[in-house]
C-alpha atoms as a PDB file:
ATOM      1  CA  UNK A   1       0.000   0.000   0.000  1.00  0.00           C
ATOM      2  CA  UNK A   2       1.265   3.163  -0.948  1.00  0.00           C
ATOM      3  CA  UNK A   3       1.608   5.895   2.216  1.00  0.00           C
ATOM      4  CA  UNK A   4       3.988   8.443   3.647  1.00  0.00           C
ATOM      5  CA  UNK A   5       6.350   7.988   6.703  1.00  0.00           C
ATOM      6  CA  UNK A   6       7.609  10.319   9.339  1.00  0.00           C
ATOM      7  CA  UNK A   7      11.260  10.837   8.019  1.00  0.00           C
ATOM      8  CA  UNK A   8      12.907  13.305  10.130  1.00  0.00           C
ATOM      9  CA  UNK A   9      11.284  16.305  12.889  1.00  0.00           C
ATOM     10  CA  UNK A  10      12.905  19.332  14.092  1.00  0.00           C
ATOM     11  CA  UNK A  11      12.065  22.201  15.868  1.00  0.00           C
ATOM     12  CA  UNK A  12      13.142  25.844  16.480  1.00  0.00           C
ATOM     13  CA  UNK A  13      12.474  28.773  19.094  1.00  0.00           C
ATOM     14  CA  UNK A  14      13.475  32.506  19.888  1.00  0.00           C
ATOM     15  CA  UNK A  15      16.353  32.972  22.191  1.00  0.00           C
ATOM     16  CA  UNK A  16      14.343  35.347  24.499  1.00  0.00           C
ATOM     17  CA  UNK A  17      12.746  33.542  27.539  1.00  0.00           C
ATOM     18  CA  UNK A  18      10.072  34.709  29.511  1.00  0.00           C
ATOM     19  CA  UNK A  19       9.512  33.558  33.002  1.00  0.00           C
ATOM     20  CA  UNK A  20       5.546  33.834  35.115  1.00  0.00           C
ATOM     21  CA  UNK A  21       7.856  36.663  37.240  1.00  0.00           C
ATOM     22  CA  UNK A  22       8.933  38.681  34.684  1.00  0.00           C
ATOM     23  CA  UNK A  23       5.228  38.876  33.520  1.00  0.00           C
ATOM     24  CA  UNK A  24       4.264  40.014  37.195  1.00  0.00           C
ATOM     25  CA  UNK A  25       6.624  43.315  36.301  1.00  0.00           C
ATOM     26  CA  UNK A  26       3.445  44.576  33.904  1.00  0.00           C
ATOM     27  CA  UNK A  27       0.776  42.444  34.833  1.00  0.00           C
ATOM     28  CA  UNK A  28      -1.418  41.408  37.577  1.00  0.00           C
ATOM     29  CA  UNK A  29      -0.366  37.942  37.611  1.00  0.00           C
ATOM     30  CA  UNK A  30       1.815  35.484  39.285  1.00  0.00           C
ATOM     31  CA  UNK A  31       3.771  32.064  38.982  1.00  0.00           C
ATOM     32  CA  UNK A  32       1.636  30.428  41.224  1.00  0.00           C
ATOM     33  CA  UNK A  33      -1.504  31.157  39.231  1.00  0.00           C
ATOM     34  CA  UNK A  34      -0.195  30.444  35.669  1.00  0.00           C
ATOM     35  CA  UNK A  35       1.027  27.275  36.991  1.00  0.00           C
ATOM     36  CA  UNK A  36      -1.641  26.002  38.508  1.00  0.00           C
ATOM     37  CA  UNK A  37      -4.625  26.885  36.425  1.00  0.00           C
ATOM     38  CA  UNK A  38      -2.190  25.849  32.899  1.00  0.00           C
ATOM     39  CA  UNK A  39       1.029  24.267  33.478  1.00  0.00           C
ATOM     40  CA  UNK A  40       2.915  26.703  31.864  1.00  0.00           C
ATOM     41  CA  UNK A  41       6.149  27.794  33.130  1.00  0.00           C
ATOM     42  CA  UNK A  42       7.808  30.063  31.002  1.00  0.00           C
ATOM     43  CA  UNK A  43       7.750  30.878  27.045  1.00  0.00           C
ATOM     44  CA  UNK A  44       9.832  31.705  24.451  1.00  0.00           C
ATOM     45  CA  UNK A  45       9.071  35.328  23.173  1.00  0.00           C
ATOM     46  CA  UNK A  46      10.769  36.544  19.470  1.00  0.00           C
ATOM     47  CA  UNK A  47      12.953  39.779  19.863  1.00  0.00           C
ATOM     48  CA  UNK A  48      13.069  40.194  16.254  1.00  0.00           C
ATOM     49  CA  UNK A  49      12.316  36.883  14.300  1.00  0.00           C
ATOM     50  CA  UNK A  50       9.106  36.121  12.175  1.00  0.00           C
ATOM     51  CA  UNK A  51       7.209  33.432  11.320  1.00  0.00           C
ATOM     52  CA  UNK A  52       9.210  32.504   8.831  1.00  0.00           C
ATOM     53  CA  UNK A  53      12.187  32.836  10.306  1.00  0.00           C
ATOM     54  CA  UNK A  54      11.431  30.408  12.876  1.00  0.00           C
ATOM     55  CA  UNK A  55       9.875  28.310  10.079  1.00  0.00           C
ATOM     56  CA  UNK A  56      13.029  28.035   8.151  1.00  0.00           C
ATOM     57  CA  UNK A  57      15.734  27.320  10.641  1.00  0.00           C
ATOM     58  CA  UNK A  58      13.026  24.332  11.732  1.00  0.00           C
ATOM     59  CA  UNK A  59      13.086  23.078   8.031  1.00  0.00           C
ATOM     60  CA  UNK A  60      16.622  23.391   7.529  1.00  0.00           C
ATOM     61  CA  UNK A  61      17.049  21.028  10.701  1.00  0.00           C
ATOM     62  CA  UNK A  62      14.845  18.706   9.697  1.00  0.00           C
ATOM     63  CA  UNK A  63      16.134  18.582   6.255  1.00  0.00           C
ATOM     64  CA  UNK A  64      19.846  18.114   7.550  1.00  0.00           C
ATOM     65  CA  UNK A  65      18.897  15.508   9.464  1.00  0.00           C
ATOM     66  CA  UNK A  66      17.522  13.323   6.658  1.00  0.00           C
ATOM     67  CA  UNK A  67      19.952  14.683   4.593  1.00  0.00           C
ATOM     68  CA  UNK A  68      17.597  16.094   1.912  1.00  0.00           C
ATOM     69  CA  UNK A  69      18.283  19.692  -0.369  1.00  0.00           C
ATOM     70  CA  UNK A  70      15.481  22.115  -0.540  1.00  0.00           C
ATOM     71  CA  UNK A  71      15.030  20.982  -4.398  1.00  0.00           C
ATOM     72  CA  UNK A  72      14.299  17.986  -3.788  1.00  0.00           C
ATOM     73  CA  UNK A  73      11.217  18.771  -1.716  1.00  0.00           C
ATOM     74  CA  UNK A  74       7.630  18.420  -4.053  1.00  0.00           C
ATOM     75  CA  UNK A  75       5.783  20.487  -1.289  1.00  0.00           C
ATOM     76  CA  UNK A  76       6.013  22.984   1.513  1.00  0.00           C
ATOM     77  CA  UNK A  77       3.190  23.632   3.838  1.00  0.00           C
ATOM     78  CA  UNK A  78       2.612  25.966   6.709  1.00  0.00           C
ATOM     79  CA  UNK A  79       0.509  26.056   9.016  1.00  0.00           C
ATOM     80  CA  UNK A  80      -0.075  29.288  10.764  1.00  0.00           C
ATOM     81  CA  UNK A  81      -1.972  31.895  12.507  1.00  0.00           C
ATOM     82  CA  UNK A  82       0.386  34.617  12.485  1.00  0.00           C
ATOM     83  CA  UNK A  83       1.979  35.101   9.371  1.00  0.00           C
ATOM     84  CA  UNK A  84       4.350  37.369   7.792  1.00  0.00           C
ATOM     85  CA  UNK A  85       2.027  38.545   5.733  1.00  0.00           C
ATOM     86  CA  UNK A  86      -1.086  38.029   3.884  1.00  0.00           C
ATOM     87  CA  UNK A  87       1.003  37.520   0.815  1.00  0.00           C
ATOM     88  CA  UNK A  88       3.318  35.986  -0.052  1.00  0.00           C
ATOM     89  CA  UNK A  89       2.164  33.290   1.764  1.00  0.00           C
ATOM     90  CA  UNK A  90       4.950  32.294   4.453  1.00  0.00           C
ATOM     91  CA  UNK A  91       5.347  29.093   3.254  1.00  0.00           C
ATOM     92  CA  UNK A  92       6.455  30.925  -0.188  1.00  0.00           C
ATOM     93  CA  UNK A  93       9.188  32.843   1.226  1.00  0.00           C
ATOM     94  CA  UNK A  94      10.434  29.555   3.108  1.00  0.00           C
ATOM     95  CA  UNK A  95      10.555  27.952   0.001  1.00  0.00           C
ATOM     96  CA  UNK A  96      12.542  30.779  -1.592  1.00  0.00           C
ATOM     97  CA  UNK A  97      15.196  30.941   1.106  1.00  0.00           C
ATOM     98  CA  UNK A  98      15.618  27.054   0.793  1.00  0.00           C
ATOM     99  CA  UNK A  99      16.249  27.427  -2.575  1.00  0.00           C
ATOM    100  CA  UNK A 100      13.285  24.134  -2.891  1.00  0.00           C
ATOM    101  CA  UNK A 101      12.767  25.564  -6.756  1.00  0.00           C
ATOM    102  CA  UNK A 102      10.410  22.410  -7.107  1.00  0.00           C
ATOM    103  CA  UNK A 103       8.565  22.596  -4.387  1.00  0.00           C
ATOM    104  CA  UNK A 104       4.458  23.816  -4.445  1.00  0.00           C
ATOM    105  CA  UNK A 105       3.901  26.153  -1.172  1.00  0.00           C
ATOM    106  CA  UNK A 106       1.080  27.445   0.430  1.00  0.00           C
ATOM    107  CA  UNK A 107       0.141  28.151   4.110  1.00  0.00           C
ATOM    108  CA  UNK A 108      -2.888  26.821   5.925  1.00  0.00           C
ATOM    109  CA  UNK A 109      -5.192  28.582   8.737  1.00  0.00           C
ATOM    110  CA  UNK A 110      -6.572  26.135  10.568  1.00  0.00           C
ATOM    111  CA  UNK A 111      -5.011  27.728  14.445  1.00  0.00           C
ATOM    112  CA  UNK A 112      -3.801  24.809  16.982  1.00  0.00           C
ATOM    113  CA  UNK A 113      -4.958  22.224  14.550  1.00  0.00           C
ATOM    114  CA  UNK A 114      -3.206  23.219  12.053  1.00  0.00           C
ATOM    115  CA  UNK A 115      -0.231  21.070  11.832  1.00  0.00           C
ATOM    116  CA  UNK A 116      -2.531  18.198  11.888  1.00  0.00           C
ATOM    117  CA  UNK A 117      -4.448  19.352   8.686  1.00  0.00           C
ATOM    118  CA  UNK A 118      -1.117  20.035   7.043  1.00  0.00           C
ATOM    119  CA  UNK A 119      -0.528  16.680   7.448  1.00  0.00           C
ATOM    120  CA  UNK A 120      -3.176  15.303   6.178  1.00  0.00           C
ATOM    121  CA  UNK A 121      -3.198  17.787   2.990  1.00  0.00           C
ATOM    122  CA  UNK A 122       0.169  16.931   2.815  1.00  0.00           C
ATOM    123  CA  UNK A 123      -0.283  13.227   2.422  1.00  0.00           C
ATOM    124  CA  UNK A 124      -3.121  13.353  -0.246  1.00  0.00           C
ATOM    125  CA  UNK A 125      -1.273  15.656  -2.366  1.00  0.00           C
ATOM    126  CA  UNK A 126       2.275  13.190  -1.983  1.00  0.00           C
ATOM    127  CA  UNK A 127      -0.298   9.685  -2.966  1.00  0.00           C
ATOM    128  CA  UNK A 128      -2.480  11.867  -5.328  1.00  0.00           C
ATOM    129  CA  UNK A 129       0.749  13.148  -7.501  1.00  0.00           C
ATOM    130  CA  UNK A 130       3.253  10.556  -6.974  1.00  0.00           C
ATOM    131  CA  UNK A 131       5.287  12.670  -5.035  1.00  0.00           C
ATOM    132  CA  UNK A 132       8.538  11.713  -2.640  1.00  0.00           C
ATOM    133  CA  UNK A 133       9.158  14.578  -0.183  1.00  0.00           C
ATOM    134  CA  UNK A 134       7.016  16.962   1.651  1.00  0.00           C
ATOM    135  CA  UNK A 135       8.050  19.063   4.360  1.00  0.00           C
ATOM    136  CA  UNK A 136       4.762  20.168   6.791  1.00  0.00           C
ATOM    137  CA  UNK A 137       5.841  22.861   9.431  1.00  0.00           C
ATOM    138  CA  UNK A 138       3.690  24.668  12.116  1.00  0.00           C
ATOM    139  CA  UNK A 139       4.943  28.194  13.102  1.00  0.00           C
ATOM    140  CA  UNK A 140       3.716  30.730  15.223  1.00  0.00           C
ATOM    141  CA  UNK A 141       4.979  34.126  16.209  1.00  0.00           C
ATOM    142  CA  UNK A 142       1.966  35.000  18.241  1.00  0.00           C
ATOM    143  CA  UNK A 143       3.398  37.260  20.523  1.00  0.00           C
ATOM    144  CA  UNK A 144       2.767  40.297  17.721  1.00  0.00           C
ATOM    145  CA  UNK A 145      -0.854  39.530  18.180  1.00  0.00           C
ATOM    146  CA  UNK A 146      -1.303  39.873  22.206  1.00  0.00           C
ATOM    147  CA  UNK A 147      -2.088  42.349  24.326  1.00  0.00           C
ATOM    148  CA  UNK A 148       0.329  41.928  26.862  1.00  0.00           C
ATOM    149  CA  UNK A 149      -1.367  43.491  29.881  1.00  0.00           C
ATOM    150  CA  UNK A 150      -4.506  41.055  29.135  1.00  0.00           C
ATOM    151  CA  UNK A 151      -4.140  38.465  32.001  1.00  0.00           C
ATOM    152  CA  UNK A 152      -6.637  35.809  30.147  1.00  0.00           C
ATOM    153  CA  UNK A 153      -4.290  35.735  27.130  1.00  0.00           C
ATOM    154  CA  UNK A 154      -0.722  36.777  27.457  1.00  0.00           C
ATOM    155  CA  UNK A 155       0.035  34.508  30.225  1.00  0.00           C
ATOM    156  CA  UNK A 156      -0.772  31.536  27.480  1.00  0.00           C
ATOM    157  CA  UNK A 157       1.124  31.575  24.441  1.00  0.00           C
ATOM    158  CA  UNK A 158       4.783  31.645  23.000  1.00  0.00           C
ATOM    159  CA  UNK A 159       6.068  31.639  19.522  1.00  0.00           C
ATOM    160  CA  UNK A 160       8.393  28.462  18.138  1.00  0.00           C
ATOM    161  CA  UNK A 161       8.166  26.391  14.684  1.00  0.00           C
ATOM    162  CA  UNK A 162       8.113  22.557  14.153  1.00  0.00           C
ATOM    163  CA  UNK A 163       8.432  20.993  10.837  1.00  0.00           C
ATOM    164  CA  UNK A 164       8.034  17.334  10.001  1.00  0.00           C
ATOM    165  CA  UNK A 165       9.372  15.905   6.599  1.00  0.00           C
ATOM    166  CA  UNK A 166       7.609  13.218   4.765  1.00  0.00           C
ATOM    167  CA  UNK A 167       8.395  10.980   2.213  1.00  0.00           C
ATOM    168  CA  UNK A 168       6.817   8.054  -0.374  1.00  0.00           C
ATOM    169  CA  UNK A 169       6.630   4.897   1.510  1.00  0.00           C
ATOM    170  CA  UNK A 170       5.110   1.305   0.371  1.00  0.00           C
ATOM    171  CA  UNK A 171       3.972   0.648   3.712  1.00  0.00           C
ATOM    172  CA  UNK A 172       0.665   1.709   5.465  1.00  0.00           C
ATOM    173  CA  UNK A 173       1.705   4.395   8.323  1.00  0.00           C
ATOM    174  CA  UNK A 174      -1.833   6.247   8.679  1.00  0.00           C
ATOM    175  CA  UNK A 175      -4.204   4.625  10.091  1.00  0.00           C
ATOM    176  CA  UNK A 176      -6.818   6.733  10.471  1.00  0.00           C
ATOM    177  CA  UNK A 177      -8.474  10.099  10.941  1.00  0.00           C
ATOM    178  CA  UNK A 178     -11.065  12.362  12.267  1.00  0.00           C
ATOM    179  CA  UNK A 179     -10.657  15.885  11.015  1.00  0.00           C
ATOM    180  CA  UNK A 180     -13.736  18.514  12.033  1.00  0.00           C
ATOM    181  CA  UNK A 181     -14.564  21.932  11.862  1.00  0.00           C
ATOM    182  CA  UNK A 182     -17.221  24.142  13.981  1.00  0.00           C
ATOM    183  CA  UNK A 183     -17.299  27.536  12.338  1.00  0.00           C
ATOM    184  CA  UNK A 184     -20.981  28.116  14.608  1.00  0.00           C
ATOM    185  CA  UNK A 185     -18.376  28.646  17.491  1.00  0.00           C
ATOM    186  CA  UNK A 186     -15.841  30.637  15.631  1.00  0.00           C
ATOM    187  CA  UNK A 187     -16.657  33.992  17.781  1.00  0.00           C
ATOM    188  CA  UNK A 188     -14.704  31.711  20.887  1.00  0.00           C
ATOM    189  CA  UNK A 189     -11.611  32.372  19.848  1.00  0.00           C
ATOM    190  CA  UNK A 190     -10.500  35.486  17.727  1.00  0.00           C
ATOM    191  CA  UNK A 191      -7.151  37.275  16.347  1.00  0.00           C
ATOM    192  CA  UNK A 192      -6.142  39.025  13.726  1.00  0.00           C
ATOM    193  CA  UNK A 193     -10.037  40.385  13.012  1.00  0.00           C
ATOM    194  CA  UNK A 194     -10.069  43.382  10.514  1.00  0.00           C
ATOM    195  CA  UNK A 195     -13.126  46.191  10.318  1.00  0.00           C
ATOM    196  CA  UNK A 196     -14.256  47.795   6.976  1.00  0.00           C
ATOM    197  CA  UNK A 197     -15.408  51.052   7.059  1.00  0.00           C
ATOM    198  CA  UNK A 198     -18.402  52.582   5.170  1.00  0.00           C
ATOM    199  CA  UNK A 199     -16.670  55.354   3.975  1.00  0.00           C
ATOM    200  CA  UNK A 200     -13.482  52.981   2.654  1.00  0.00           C
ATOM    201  CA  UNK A 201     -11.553  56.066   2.519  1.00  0.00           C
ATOM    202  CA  UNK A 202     -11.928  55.578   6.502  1.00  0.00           C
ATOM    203  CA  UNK A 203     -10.678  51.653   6.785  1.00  0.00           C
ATOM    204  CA  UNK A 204      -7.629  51.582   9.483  1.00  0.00           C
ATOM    205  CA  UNK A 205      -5.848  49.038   8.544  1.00  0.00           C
ATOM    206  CA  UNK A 206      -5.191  47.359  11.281  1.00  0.00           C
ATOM    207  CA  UNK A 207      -6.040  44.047  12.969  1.00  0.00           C
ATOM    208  CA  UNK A 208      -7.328  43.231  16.533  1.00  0.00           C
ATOM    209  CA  UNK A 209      -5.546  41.581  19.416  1.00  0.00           C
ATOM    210  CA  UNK A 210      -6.098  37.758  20.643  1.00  0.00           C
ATOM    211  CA  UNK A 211      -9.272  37.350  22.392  1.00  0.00           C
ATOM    212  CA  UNK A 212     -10.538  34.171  24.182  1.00  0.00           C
ATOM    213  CA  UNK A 213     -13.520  32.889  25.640  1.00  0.00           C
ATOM    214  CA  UNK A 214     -11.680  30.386  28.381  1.00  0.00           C
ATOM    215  CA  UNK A 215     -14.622  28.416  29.511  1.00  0.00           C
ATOM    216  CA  UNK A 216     -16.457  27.641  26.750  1.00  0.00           C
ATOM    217  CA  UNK A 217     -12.757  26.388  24.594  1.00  0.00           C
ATOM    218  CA  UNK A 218     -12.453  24.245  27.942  1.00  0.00           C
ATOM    219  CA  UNK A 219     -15.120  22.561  27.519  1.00  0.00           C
ATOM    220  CA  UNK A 220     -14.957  22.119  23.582  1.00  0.00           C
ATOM    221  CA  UNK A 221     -11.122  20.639  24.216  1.00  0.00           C
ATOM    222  CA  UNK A 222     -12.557  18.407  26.823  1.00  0.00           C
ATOM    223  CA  UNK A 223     -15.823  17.245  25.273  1.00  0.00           C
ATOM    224  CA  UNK A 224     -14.289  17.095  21.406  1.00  0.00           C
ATOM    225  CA  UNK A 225     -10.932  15.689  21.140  1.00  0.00           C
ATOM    226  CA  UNK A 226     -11.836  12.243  23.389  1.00  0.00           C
ATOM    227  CA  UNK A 227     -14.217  12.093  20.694  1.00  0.00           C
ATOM    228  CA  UNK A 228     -12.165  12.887  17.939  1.00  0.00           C
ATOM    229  CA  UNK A 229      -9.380  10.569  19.097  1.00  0.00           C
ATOM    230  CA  UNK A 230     -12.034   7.708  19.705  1.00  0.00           C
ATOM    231  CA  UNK A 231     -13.572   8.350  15.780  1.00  0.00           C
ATOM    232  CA  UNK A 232      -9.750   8.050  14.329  1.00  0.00           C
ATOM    233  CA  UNK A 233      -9.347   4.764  16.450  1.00  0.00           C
ATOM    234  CA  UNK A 234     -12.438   2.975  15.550  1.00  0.00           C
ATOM    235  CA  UNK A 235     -11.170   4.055  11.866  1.00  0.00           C
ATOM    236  CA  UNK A 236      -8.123   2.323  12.384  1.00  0.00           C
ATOM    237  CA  UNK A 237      -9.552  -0.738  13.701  1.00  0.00           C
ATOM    238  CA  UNK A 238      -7.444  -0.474  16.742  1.00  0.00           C
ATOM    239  CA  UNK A 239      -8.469  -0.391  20.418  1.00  0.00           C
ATOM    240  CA  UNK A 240      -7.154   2.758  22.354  1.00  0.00           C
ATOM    241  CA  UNK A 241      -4.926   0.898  24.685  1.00  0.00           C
ATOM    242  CA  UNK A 242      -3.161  -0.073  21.278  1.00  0.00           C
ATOM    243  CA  UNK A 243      -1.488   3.746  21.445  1.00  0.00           C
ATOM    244  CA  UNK A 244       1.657   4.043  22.330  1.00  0.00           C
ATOM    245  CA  UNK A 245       1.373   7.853  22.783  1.00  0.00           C
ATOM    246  CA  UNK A 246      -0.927  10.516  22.562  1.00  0.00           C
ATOM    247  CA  UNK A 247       0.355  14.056  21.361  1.00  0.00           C
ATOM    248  CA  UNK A 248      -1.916  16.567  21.972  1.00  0.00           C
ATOM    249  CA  UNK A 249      -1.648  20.046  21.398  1.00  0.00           C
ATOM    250  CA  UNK A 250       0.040  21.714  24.710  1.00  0.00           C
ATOM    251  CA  UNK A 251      -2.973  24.371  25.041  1.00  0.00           C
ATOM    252  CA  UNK A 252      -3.260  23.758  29.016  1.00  0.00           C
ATOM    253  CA  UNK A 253      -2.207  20.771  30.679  1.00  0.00           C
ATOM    254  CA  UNK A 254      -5.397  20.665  32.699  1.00  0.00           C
ATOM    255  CA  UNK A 255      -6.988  19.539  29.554  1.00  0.00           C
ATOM    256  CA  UNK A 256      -4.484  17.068  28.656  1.00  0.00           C
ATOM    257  CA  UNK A 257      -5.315  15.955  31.795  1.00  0.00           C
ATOM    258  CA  UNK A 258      -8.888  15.997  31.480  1.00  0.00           C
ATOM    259  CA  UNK A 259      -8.613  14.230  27.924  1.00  0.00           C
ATOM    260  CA  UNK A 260      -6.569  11.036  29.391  1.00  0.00           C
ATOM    261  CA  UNK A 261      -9.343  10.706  31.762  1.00  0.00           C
ATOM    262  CA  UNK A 262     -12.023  10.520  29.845  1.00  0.00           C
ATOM    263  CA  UNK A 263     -10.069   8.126  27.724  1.00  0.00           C
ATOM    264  CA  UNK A 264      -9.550   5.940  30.628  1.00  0.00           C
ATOM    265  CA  UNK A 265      -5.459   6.016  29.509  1.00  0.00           C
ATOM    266  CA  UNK A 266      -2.448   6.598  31.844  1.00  0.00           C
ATOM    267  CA  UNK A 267      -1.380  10.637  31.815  1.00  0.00           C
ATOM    268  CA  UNK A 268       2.586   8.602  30.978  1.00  0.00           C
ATOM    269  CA  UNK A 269       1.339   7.984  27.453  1.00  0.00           C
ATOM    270  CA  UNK A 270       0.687  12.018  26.786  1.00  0.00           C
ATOM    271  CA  UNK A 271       3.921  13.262  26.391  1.00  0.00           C
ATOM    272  CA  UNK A 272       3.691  17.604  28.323  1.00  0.00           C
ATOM    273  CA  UNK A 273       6.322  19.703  27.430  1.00  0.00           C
ATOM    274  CA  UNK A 274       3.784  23.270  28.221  1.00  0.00           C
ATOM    275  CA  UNK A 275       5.718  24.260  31.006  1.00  0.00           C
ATOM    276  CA  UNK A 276       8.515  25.655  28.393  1.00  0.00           C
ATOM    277  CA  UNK A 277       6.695  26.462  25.583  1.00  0.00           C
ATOM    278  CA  UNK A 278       3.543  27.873  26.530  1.00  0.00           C
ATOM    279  CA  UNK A 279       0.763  27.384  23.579  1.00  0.00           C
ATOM    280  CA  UNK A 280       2.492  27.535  20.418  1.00  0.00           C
ATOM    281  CA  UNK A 281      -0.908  27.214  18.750  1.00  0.00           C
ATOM    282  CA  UNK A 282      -0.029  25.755  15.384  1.00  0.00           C
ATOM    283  CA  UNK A 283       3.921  24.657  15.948  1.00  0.00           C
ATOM    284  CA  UNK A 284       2.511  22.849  19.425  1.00  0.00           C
ATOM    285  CA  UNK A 285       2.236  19.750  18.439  1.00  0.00           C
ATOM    286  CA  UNK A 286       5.261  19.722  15.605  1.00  0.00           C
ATOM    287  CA  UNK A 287       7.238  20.546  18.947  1.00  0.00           C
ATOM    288  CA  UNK A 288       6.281  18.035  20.867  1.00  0.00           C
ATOM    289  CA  UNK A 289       6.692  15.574  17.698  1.00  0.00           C
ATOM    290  CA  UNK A 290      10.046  16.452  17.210  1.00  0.00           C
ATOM    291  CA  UNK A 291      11.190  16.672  21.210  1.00  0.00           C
ATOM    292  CA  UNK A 292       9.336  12.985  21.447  1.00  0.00           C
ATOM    293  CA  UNK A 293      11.382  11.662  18.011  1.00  0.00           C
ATOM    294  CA  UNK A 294      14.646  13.355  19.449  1.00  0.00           C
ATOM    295  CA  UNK A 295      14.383  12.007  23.044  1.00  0.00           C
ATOM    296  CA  UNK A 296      13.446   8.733  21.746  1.00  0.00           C
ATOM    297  CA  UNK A 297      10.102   8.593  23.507  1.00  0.00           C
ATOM    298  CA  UNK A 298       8.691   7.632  19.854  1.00  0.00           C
ATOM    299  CA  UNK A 299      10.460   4.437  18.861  1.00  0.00           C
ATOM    300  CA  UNK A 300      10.165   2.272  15.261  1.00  0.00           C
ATOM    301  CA  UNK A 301       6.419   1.117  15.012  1.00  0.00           C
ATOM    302  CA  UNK A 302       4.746   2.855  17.806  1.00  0.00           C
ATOM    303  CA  UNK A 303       1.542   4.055  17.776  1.00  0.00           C
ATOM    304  CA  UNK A 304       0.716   7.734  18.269  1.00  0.00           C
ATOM    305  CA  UNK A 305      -1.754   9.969  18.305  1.00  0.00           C
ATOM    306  CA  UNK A 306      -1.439  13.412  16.830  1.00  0.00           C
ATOM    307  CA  UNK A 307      -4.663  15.597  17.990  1.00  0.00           C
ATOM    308  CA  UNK A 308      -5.163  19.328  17.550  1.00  0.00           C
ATOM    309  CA  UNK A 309      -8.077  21.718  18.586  1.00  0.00           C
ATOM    310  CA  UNK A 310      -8.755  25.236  18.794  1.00  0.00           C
ATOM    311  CA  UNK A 311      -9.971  28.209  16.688  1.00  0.00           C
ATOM    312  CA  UNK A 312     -12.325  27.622  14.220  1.00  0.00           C
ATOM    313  CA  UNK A 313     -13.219  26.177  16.219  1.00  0.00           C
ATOM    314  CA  UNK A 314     -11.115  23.253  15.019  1.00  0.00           C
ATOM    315  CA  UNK A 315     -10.089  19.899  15.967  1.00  0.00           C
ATOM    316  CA  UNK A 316      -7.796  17.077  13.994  1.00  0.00           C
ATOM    317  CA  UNK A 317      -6.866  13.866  14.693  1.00  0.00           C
ATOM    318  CA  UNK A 318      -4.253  11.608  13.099  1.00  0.00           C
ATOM    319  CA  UNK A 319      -3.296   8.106  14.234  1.00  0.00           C
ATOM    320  CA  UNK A 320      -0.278   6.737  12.786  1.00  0.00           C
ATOM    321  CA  UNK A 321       2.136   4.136  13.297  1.00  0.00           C
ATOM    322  CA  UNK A 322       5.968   4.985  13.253  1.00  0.00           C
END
């Protein structure tokens, strides 16, 4: 059967660290709160990279690791909520500065599950065109779009890329899949949003700051991805006790939590790595897929489950074996 494997991961993220004190200097906040209501720790904040910046040093690791040159990748995917620019597409100027003159690149918007839908794009294109090398990467610079004295949000993210490569295999790897959308509760979670004017002459040009409705993404993390996991494993044909390890996107480790619970599987198989990173949105889970590849938590025919959720709102789950 023809499919694509998990080649090589890599990951990237800004030199600037910033602790739960150091947001306490311009916020009413402290460590003990962040860390108890989200597991979060500390995040890396860009001084001057952008997305793509942090996107390209992730693909050039990856691709030095597998030993493959930028022109001999078919396709280039990013996924991302906080690009460059509306065009060219980040994945485009990637693509230039790899010098991957063969490559077809476009980004997607698809917020914390975004990685997980590059994926699966990623793959259909590779069977659908008979192509051997794709590189997926999920970057985020979200610190341009917070308001840094808002307590609800700031405290949350960090910015960091991930990319994955993928190449032809003749072996099955995915096993199955469960990718949804619920644009009805779009309004939940919101960045980026731009006003037109009546008077056009009047438009600002400018878009809004992250906002969040906390509760009500709670309990659409909690209530969808068990479900989503459980519709990609009955896919599969595979009980859930079958998965080696579940990588979820790091959006609060309460939820993680909440999600191994409900799936009646042991907190050890979900790899947390939130306390550094914060929520990286879409690069969370390429992180964590490349820390668990490099660390050797992820071994030669495990089972793992990629799952994503937020805005959208979103969620996407992949099941593959290794």
């Amino acid at each position: 059967m023809e499919d694509v494997e998990f080649t090589a991961a890599s990951y990237a993220v800004p030199d600037q660290i910033i602790s739960n004190d150091q947001l306490t200097q311009f916020m009413d906040t402290s460590d003990e709160w962040i860390s108890k209501r989200t597991g979060i720790k500390r995040r890396h904040v860009s001084n001057t990279e952008n997305t793509s910046d942090l996107a390209l040093k992730a693909a050039e690791k990856t691709l030095a690791k597998a030993n493959v040159a930028g022109e001999d990748l078919n396709l280039i995917i990013v996924a991302t909520m906080s690009p460059d620019n509306m065009t060219p597409s980040t994945a485009a100027i990637v693509q230039g500065k790899l010098g991957a003159k063969n490559a077809v690149a476009f980004d997607i918007s698809a917020a914390c599950s975004g990685f997980s839908y590059g994926i699966a794009v990623a793959r259909s294109m590779m069977l659908a065109n008979g192509w051997q090398n794709a590189i997926v990467i999920g970057a985020e610079v979200l610190s341009k779009l917070l308001d840094w004295h808002d307590r609800s949000t700031a405290v949350l993210f960090g910015d960091g890329a991930g990319a994955v490569l993928l190449t032809h295999s003749s072996e099955q790897h995915l096993l199955g899949q469960d990718l949804e959308t619920f644009g009805d509760l779009g309004d939940k979670l919101v960045a980026g949003h731009s006003e037109v004017e009546h008077d056009f002459l009047k438009n600002k040009h400018q878009l809004s700051t992250f906002t969040m409705a906390g509760r009500e993404v709670y309990r659409f993390a909690t209530h969808q991805v068990p479900s989503s996991i459980i519709k990609a494993a009955v896919q599969s044909k595979i009980d859930l006790d079958e998965i080696d390890h579940f990588l979820l996107h790091q959006a609060n480790k309460r939820i993680i939590e909440q999600v191994a619970r409900k799936l009646h599987q042991p907190l050890v198989k979900f790899p947390i790595n939130i306390a550094e990173y914060g929520n990286t949105a879409a690069a969370s889970e390429a992180i964590l897929l490349a820390e668990c590849i490099q660390k050797k938590i992820i071994k030669k025919n495990d089972v793992v489950a990629l799952s994503g959720f937020g805005g959208g709102l979103t969620v996407a789950t992949l099941i593959f074996r290794f």
